[in-house]
Protein backbone atom coordinates (compact mmCIF):
# COMPACT_ATOMS: atom_id res chain seq x y z
CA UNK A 1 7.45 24.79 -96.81
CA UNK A 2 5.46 22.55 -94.42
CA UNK A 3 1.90 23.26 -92.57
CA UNK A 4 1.90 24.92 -89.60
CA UNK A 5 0.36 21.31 -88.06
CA UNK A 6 3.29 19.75 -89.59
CA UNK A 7 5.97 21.92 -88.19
CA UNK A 8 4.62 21.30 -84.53
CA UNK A 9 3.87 17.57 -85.28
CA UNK A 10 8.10 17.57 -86.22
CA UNK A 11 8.60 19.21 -83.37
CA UNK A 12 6.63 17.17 -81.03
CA UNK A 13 8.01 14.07 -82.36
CA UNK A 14 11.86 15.24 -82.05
CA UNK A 15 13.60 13.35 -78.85
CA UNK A 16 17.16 13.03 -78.94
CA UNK A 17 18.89 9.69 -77.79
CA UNK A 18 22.29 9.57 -76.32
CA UNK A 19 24.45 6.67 -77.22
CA UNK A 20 24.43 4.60 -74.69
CA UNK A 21 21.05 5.68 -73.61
CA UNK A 22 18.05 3.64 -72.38
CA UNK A 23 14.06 4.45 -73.37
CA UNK A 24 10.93 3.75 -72.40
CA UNK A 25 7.72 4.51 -75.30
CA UNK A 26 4.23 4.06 -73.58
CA UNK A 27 1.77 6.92 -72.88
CA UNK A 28 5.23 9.15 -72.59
CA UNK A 29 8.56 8.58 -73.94
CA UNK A 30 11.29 8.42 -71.05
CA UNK A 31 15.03 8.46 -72.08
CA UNK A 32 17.76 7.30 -69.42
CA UNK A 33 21.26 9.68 -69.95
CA UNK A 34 24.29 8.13 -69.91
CA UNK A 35 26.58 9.66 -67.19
CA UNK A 36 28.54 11.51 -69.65
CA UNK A 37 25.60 14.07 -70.36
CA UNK A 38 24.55 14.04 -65.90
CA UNK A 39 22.22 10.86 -65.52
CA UNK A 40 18.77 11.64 -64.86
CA UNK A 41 15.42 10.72 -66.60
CA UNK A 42 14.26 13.09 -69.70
CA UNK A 43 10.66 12.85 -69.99
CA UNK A 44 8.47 14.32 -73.48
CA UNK A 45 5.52 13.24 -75.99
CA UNK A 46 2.31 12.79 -73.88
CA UNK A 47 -0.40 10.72 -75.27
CA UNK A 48 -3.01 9.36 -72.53
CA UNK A 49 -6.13 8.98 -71.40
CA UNK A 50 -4.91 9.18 -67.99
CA UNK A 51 -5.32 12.02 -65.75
CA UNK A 52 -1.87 13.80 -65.59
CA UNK A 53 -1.44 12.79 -62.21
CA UNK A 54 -1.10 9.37 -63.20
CA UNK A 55 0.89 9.68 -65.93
CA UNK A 56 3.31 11.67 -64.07
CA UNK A 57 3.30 9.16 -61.39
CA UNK A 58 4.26 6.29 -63.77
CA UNK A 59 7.37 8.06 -65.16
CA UNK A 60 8.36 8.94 -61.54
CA UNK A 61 7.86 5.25 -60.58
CA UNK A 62 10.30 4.23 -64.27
CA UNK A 63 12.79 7.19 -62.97
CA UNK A 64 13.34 5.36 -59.43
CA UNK A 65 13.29 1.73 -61.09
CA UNK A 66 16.27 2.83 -63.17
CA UNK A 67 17.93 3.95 -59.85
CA UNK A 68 17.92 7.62 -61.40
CA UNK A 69 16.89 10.46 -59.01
CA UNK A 70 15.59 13.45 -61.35
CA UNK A 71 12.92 13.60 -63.84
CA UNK A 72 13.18 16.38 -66.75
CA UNK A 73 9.99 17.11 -68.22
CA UNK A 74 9.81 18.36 -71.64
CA UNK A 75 6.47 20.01 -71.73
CA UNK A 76 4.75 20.82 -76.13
CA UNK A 77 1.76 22.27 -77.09
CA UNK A 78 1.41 18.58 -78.68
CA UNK A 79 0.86 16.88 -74.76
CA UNK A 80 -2.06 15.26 -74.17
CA UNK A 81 -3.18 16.08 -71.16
CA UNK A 82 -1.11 18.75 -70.35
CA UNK A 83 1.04 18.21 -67.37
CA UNK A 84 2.51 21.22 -66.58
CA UNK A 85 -0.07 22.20 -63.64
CA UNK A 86 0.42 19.02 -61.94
CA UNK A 87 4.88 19.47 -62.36
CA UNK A 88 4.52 22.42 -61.15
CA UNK A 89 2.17 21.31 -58.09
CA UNK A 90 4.80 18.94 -57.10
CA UNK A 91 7.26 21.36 -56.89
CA UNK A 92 8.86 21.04 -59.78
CA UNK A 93 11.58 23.88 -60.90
CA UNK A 94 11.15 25.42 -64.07
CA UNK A 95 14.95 24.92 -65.96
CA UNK A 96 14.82 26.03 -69.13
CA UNK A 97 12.95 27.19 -72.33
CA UNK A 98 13.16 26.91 -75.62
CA UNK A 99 11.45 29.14 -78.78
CA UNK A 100 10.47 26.52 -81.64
CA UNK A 101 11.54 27.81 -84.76
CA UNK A 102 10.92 27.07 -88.54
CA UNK A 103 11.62 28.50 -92.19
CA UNK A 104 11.65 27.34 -95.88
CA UNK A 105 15.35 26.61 -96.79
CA UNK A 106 15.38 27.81 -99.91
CA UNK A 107 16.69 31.35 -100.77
CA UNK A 108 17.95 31.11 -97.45
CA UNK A 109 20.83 34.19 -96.86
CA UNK A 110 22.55 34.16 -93.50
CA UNK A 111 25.20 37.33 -92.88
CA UNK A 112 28.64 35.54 -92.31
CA UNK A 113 31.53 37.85 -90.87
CA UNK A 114 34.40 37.34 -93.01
CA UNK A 115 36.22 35.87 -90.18
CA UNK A 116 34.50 32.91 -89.71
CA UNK A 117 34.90 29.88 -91.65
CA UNK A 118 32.54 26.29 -91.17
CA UNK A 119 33.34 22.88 -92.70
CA UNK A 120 31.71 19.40 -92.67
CA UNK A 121 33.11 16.92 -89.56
CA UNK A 122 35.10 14.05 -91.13
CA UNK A 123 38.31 13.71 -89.22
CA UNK A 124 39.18 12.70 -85.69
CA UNK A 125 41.49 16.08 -84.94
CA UNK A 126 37.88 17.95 -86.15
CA UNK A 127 35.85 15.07 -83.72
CA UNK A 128 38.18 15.90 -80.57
CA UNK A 129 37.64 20.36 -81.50
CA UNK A 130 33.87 19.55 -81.20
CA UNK A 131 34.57 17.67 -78.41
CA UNK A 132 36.54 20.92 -76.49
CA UNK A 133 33.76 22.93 -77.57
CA UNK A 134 30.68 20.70 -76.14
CA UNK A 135 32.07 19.77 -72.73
CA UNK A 136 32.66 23.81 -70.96
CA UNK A 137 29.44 24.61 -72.71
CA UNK A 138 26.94 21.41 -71.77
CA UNK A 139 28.88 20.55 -68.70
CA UNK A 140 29.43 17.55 -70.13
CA UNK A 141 32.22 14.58 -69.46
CA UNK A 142 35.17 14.62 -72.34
CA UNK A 143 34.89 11.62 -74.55
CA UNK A 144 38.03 9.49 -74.46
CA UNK A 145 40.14 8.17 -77.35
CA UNK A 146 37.54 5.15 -77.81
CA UNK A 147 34.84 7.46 -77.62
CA UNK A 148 35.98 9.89 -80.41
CA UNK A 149 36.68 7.14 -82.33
CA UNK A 150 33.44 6.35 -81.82
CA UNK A 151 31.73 9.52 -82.34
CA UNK A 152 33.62 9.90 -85.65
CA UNK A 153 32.52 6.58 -86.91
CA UNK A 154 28.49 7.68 -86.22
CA UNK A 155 29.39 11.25 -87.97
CA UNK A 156 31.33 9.97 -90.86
CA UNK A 157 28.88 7.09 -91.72
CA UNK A 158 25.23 9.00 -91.00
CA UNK A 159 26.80 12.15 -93.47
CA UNK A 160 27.59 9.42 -96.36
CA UNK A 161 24.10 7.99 -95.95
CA UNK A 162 22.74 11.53 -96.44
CA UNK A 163 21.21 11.62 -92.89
CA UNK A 164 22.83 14.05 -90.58
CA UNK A 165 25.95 16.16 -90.51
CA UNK A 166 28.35 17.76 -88.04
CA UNK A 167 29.54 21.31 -88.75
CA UNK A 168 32.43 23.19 -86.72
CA UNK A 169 32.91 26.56 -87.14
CA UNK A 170 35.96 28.71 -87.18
CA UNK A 171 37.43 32.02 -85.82
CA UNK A 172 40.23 33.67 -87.33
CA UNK A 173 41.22 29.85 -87.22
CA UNK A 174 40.37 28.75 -83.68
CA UNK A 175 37.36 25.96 -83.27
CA UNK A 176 34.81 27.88 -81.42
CA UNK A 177 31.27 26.40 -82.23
CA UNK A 178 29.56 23.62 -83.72
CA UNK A 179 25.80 22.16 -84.56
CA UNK A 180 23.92 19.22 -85.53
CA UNK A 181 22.03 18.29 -88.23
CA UNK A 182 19.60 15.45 -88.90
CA UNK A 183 17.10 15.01 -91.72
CA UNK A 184 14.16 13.53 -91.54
CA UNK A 185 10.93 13.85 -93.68
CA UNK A 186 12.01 16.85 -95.52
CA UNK A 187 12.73 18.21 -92.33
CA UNK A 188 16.00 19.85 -91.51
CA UNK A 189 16.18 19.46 -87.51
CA UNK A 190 18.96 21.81 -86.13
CA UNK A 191 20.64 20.77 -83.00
CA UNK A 192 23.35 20.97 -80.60
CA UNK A 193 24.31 24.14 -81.27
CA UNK A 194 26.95 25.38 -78.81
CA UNK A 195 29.82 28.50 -78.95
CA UNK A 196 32.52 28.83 -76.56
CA UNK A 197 31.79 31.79 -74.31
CA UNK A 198 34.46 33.88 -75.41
CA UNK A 199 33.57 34.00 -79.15
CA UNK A 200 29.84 34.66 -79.01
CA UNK A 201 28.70 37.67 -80.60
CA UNK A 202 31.14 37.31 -82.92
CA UNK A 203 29.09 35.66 -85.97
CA UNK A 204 30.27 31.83 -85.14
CA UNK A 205 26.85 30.62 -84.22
CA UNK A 206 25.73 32.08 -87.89
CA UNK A 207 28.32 30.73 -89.81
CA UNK A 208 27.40 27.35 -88.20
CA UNK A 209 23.88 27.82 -89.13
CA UNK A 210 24.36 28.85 -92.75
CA UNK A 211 26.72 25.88 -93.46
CA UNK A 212 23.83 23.30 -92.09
CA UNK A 213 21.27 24.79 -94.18
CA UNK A 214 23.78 24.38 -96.98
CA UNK A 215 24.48 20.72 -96.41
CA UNK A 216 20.40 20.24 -95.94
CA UNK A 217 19.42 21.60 -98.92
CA UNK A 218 21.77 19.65 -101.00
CA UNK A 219 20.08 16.34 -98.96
CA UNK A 220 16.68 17.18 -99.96
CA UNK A 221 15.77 19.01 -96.60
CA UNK A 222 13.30 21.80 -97.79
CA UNK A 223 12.19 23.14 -94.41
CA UNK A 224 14.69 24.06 -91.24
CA UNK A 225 13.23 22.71 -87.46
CA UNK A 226 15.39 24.37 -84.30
CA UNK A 227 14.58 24.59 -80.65
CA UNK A 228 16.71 28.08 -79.85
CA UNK A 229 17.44 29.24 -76.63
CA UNK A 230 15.44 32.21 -75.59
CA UNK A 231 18.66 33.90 -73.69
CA UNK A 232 20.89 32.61 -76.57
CA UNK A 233 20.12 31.33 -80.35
CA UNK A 234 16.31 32.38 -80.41
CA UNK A 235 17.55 36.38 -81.29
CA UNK A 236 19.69 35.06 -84.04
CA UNK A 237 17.45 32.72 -85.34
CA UNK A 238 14.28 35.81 -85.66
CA UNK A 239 16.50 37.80 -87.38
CA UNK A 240 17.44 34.54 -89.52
CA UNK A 241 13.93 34.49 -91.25
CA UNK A 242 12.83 31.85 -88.76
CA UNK A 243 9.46 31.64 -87.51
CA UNK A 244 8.23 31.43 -84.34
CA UNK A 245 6.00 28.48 -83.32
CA UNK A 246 5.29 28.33 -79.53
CA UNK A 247 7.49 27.28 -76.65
CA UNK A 248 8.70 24.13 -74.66
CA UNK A 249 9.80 24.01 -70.90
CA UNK A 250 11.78 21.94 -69.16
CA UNK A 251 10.82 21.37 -65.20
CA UNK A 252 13.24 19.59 -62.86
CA UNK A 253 11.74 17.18 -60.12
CA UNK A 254 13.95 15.26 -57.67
CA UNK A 255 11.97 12.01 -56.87
């Protein structure tokens, strides 16, 4: 199992990057969505000697230069300085939260309900199911034929080179959930989780999560990294084994 300083240096360093995205690494890392996951400027990782009033004013300056009109600021215990004061004083809205969560993978036991089922993403039918699942639940644009193609080129290829894998997970049959998985640095980091509406509470989300820390293990993973929901995965994930490490917010600012 990793250090405590370890898990929240994983954590701090974990941005995810679109395709087609754009990014910007100075004193802050800015990432430009793609209009398929709502535009906008993602903003995280704050390293500066600059007063946070500066630094904030730089990535608001980078968000207008790309034409974008909202900044999403990632705040970690990791930021330095801390901007959250000064996002706040410029009336930014507070959007979401997420618990960071860690655990040794080994011995790992998750309770599955025997009517739920998870396998590996390798096909395009399995490609376009995630696909269903991921737009009504990010509220995000449906990826057309050349984008599953696509996407199922990226899954296939990073799973045979042993660096992340796509589960989908199954009730009584139907595709109802699905998660990321990337590994990096013995790290397992745990993402994109997402369950249809209808079929939460219903052991989907677990079965997901068991069948990544499956697939981890057997790549050399030895330690599981996930940002859970508090409304949503966070409860699972406690009762999961995981360990709590602190929380990061996400603030909204139209510029």
């Amino acid at each position: 199992m990793h250090t405590t300083d370890e898990v929240l240096c994983a954590s701090a360093a974990w941005v995810w990057f679109p395709r087609d995205s754009e990014q910007e690494k100075t004193d802050l890392h800015l990432v430009r969505y793609p209009q398929r996951f709502g535009d906008g400027v993602r903003a995280s990782q704050v390293d500066s000697d600059a007063d946070a009033g500066a630094v904030l004013e730089r990535a608001i300056d980078r968000t207008r230069a790309w034409g974008e009109g909202e900044l999403r600021f990632w705040t970690n215990a990791s930021d330095r300085p801390d901007l959250e004061d000064e996002i706040r004083r410029r009336g930014a809205e507070h959007i979401d939260t997420v618990a960071v969560f860690a655990r040794e993978i080994d011995g790992t036991v998750i309770d599955v309900p025997s009517q739920t089922t998870a396998e590996i993403v390798r096909t395009i039918d399995q490609v376009r199911e995630v696909d269903a699942i991921n737009v009504p639940v990010w509220q995000q644009q449906p990826l057309d034929e050349d984008g599953l193609r696509t996407e199922l080129d990226d899954v296939v290829s990073a799973f045979e080179a042993g660096t992340h894998v796509r589960v989908l997970a199954r009730l009584d049959g139907l595709a109802v959930s699905t998660g990321g998985c990337t590994i990096v640095d013995g790290f397992a980091r745990l993402w994109g989780a997402a369950t249809l509406e209808e079929a939460r509470g219903r052991g989907a989300y677990r079965a997901v999560l068991a069948e990544r820390l499956r697939v981890s293990a057997s790549l050399g993973a030895t330690t599981a990294l996930v940002k859970g929901r508090t409304a949503t995965s966070a409860p699972i994930l406690a009762r999961a084994g995981f360990t709590h490490y602190g929380d990061e917010r996400a603030y909204l600012l139209t510029v």
